[in-house]
PDB file of N, CA and C in Angstrom:
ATOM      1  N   UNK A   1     116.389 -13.747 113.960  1.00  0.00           N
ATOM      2  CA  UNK A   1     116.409 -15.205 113.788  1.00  0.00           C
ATOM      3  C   UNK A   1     117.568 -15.802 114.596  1.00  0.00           C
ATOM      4  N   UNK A   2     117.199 -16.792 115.256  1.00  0.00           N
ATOM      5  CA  UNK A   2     118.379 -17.583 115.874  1.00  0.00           C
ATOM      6  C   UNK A   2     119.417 -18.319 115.000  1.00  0.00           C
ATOM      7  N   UNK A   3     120.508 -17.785 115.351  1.00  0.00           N
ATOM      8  CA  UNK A   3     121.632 -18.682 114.604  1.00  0.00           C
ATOM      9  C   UNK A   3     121.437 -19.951 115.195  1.00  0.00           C
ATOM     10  N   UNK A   4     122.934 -21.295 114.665  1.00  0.00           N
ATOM     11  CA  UNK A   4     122.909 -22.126 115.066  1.00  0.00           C
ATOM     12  C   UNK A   4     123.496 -21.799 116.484  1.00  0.00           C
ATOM     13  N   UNK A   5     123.385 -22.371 117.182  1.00  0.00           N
ATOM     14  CA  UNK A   5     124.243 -22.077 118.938  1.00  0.00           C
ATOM     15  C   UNK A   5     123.522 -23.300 120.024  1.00  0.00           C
ATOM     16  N   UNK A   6     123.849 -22.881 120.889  1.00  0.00           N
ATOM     17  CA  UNK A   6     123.820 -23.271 122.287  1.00  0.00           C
ATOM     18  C   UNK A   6     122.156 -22.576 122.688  1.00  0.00           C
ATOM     19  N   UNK A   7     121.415 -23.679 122.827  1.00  0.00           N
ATOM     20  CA  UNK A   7     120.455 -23.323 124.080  1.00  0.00           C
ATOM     21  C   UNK A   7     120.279 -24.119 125.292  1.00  0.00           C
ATOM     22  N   UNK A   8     119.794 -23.429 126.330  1.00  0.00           N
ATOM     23  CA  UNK A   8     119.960 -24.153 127.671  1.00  0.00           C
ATOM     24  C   UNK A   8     119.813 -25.780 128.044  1.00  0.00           C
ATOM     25  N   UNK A   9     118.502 -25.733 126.790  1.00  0.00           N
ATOM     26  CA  UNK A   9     117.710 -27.196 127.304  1.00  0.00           C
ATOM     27  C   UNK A   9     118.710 -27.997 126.465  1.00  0.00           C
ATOM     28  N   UNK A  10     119.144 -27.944 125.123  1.00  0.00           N
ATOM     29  CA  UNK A  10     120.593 -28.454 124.845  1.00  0.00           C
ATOM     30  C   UNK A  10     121.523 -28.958 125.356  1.00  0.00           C
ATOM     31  N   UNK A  11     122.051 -28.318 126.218  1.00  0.00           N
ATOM     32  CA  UNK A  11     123.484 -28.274 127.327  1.00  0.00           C
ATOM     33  C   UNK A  11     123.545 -29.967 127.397  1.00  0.00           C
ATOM     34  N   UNK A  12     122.685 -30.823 127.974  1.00  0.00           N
ATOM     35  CA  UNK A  12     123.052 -31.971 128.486  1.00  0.00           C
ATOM     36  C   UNK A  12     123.305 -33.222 126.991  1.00  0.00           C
ATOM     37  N   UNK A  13     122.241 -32.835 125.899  1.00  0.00           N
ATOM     38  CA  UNK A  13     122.677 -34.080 125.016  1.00  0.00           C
ATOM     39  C   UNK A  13     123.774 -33.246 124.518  1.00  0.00           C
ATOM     40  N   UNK A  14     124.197 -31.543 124.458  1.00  0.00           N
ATOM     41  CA  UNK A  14     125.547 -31.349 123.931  1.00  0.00           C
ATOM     42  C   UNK A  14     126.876 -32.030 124.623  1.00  0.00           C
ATOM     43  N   UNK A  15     126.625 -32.653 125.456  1.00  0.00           N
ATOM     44  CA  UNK A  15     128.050 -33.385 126.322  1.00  0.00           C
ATOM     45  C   UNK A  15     128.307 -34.577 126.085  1.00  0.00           C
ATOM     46  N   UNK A  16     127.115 -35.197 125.312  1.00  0.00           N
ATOM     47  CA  UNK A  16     126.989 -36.777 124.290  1.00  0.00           C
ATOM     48  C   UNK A  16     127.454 -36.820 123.265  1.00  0.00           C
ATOM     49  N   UNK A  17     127.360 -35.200 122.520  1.00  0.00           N
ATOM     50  CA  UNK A  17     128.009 -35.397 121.097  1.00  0.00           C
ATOM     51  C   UNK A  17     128.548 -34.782 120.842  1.00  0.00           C
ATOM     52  N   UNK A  18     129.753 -35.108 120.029  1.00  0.00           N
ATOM     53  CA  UNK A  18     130.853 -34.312 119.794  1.00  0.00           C
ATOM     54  C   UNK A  18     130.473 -32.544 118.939  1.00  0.00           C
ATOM     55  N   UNK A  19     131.046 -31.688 118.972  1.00  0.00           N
ATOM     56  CA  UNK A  19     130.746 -30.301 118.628  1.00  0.00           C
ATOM     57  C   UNK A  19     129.912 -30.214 117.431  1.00  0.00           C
ATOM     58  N   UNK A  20     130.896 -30.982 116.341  1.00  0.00           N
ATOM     59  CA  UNK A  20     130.518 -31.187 115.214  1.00  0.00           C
ATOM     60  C   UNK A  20     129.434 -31.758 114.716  1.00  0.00           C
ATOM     61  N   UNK A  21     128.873 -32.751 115.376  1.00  0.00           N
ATOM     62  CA  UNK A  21     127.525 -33.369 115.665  1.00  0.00           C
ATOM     63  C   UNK A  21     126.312 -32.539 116.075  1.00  0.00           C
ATOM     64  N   UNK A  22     126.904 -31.642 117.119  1.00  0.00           N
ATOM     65  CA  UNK A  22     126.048 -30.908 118.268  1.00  0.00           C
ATOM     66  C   UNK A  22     125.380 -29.388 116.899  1.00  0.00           C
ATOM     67  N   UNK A  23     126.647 -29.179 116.102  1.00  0.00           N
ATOM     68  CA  UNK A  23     126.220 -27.915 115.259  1.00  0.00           C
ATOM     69  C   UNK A  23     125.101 -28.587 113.941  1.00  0.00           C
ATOM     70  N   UNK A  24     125.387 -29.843 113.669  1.00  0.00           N
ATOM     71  CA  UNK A  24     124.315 -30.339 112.705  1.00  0.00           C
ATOM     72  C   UNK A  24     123.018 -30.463 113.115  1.00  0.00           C
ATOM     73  N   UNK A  25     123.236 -30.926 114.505  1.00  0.00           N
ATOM     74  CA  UNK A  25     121.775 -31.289 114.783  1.00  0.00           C
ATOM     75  C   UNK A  25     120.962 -30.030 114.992  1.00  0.00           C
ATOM     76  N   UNK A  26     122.128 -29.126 115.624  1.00  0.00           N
ATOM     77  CA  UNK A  26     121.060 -27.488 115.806  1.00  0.00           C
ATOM     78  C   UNK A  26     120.998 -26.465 114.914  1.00  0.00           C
ATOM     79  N   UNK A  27     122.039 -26.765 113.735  1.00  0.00           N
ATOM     80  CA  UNK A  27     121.262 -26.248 112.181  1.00  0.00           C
ATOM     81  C   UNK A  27     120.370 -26.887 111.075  1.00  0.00           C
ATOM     82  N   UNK A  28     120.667 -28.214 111.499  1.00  0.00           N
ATOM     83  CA  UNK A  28     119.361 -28.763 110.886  1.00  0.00           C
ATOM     84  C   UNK A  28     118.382 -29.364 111.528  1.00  0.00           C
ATOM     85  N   UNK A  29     117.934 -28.103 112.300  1.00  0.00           N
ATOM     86  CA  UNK A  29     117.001 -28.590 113.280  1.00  0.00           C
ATOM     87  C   UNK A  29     115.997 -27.198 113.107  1.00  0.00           C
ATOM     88  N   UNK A  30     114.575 -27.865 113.259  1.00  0.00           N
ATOM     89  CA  UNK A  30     113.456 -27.558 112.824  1.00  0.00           C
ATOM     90  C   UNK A  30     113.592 -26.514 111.495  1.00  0.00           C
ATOM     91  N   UNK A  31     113.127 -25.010 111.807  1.00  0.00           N
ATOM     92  CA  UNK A  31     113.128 -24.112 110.425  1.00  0.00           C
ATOM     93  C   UNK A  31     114.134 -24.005 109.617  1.00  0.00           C
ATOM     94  N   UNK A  32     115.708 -24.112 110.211  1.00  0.00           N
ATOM     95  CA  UNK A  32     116.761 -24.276 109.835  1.00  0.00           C
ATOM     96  C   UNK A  32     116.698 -25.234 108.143  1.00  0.00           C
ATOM     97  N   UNK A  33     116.573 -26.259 109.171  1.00  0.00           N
ATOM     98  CA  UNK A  33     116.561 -27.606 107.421  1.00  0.00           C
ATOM     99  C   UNK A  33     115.360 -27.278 107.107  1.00  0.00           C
ATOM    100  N   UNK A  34     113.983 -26.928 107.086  1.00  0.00           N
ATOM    101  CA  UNK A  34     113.006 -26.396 105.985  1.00  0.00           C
ATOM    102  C   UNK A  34     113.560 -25.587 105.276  1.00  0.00           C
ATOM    103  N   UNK A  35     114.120 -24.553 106.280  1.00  0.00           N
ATOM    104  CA  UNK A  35     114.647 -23.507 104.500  1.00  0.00           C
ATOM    105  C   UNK A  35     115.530 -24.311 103.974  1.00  0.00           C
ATOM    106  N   UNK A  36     116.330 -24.822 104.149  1.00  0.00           N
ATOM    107  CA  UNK A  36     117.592 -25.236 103.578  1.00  0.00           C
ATOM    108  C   UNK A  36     117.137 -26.495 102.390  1.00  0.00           C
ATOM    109  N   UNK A  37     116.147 -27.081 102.551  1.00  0.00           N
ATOM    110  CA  UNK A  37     115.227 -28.606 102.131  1.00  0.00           C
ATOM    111  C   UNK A  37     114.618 -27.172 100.744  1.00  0.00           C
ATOM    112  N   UNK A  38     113.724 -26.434 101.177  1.00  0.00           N
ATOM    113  CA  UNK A  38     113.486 -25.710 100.468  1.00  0.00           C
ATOM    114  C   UNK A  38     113.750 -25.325  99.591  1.00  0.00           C
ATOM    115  N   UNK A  39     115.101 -24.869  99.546  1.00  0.00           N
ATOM    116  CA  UNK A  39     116.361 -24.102  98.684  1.00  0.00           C
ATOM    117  C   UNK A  39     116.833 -25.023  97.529  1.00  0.00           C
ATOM    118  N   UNK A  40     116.770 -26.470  98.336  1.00  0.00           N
ATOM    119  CA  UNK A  40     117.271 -27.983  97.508  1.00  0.00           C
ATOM    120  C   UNK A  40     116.354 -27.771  96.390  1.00  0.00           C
ATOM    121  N   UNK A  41     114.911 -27.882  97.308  1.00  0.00           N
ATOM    122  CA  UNK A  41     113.978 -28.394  96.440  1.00  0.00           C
ATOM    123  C   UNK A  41     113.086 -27.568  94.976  1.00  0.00           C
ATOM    124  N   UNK A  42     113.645 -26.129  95.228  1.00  0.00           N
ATOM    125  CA  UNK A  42     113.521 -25.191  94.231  1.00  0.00           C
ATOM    126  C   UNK A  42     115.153 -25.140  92.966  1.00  0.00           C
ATOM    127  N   UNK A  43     115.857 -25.478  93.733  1.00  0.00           N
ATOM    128  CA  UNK A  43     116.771 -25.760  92.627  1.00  0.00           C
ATOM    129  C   UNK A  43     116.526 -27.392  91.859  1.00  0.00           C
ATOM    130  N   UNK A  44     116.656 -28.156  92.958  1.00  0.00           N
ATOM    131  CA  UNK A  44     115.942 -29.542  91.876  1.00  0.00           C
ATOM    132  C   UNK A  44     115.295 -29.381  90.743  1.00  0.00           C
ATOM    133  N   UNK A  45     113.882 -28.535  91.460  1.00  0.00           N
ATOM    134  CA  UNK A  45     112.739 -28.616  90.503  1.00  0.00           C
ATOM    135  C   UNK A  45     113.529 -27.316  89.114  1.00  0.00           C
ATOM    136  N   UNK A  46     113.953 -26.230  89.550  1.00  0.00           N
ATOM    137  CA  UNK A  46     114.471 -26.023  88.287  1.00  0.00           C
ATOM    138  C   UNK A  46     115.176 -26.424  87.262  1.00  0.00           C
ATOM    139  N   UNK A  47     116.072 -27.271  87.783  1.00  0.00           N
ATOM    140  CA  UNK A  47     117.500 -28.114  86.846  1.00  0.00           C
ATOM    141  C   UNK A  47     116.435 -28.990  86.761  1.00  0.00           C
ATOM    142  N   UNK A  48     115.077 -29.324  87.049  1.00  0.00           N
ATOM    143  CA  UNK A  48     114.182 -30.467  85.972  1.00  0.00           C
ATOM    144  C   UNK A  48     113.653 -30.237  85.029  1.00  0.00           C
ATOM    145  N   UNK A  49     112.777 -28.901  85.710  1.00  0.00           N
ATOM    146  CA  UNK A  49     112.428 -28.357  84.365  1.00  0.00           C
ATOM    147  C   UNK A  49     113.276 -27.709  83.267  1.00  0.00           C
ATOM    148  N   UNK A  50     114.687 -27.230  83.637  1.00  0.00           N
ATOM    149  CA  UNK A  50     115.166 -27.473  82.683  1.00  0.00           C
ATOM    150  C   UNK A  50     115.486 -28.215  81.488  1.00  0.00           C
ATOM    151  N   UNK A  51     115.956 -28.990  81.984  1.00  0.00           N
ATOM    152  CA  UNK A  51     115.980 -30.585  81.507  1.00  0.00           C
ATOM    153  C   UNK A  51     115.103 -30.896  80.604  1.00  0.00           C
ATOM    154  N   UNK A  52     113.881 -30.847  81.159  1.00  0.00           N
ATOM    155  CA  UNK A  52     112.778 -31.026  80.730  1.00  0.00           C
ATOM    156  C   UNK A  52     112.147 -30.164  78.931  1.00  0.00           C
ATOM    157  N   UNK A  53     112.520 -29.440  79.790  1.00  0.00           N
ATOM    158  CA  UNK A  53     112.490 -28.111  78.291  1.00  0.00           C
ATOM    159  C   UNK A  53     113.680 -28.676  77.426  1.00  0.00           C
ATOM    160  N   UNK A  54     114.768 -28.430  77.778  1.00  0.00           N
ATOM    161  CA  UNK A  54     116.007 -28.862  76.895  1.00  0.00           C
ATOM    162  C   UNK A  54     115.753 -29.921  76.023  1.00  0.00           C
ATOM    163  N   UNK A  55     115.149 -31.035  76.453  1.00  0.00           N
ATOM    164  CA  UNK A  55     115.177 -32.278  75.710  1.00  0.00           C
ATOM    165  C   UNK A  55     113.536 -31.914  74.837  1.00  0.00           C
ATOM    166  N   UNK A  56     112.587 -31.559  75.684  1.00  0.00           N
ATOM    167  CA  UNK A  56     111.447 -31.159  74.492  1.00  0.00           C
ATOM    168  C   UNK A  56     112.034 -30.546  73.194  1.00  0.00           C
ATOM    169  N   UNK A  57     112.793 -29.272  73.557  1.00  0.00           N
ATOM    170  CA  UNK A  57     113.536 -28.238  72.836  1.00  0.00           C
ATOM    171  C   UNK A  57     113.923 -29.152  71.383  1.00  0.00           C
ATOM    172  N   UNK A  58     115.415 -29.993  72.023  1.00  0.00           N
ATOM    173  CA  UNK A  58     115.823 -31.236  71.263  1.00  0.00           C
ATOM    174  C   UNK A  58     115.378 -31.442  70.550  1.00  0.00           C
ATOM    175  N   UNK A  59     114.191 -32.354  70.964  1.00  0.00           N
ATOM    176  CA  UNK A  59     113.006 -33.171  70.074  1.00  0.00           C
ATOM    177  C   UNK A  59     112.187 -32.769  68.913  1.00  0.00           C
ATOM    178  N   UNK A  60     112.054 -31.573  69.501  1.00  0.00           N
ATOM    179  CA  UNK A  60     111.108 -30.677  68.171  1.00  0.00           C
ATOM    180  C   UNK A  60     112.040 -30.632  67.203  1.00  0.00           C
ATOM    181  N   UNK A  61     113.178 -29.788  67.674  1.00  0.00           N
ATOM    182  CA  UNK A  61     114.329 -29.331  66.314  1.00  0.00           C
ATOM    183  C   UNK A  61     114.185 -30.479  65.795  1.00  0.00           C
ATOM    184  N   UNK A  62     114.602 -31.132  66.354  1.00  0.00           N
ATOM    185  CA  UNK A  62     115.203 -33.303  65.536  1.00  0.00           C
ATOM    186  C   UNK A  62     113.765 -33.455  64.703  1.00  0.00           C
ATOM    187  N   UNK A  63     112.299 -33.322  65.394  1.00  0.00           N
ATOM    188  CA  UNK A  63     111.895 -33.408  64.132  1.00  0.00           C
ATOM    189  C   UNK A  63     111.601 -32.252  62.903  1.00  0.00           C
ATOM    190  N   UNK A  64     111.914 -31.599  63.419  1.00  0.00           N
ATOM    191  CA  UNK A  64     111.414 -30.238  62.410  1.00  0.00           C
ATOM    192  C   UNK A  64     112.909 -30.774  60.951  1.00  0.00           C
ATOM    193  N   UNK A  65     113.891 -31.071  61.602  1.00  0.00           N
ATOM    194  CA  UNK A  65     115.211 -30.784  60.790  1.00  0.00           C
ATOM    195  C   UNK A  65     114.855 -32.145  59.844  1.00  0.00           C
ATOM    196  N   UNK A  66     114.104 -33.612  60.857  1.00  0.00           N
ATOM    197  CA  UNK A  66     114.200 -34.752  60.334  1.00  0.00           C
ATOM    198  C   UNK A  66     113.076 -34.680  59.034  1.00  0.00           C
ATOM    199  N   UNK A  67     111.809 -33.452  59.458  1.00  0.00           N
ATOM    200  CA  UNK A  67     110.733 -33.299  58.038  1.00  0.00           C
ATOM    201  C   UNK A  67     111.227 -32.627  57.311  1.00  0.00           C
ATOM    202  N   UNK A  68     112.238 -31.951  57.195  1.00  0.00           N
ATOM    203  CA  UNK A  68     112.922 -30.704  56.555  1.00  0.00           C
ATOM    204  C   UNK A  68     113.752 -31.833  55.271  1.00  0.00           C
ATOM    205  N   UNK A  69     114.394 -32.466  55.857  1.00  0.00           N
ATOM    206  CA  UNK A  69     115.332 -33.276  54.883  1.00  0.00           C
ATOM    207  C   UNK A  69     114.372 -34.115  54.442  1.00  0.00           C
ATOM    208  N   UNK A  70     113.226 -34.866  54.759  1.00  0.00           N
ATOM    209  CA  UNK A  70     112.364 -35.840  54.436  1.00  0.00           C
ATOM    210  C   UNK A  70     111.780 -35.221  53.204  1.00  0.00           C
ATOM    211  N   UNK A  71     111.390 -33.708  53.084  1.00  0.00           N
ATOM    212  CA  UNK A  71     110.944 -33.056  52.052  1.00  0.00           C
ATOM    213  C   UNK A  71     111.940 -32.769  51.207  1.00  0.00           C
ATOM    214  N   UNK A  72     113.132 -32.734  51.529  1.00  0.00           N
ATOM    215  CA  UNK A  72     113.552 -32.407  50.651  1.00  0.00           C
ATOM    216  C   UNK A  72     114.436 -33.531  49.356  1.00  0.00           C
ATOM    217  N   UNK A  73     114.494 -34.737  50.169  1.00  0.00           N
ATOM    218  CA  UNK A  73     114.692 -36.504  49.911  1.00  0.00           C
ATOM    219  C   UNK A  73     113.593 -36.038  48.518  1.00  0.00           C
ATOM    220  N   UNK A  74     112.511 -35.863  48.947  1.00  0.00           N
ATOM    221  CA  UNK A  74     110.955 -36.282  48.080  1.00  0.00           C
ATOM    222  C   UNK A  74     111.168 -35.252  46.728  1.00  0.00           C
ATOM    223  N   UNK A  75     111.528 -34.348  46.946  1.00  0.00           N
ATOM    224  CA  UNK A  75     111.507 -33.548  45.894  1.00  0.00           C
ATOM    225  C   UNK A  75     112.492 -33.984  44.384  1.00  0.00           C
TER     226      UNK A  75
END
């Protein structure tokens, strides 16, 4: 796999932009930022579904605990 670097057809807009510029654009350039977008987008989606679960999780207990005392109010 190609690192980020220098390729030939490069050379001329690399003399427009400063180094630091020149290494963003050629690591996040084409497959580079897919994997990297990728990587985002599988951690996103996990810390959602986390989330997601966590607060279902929540909800149930809250009501299980809220019928628990409701029965026991009644008795």
């Amino acid at each position: 796999q190609e690192q980020c670097g220098l390729s030939t057809d490069e050379d001329d807009r690399h003399h427009q932009l400063s180094l630091f510029q020149f290494m963003i654009f050629n690591c996040f350039n084409g497959e580079n930022f897919n994997a990297i977008l990728d990587v985002i987008e599988k951690w996103i989606i996990r810390y959602f579904l986390a989330l997601v679960w966590y607060l279902l999780v929540g909800i149930i207990e809250e009501a299980i605990t809220m019928s628990i005392e409701n029965l026991y109010k009644f008795k």
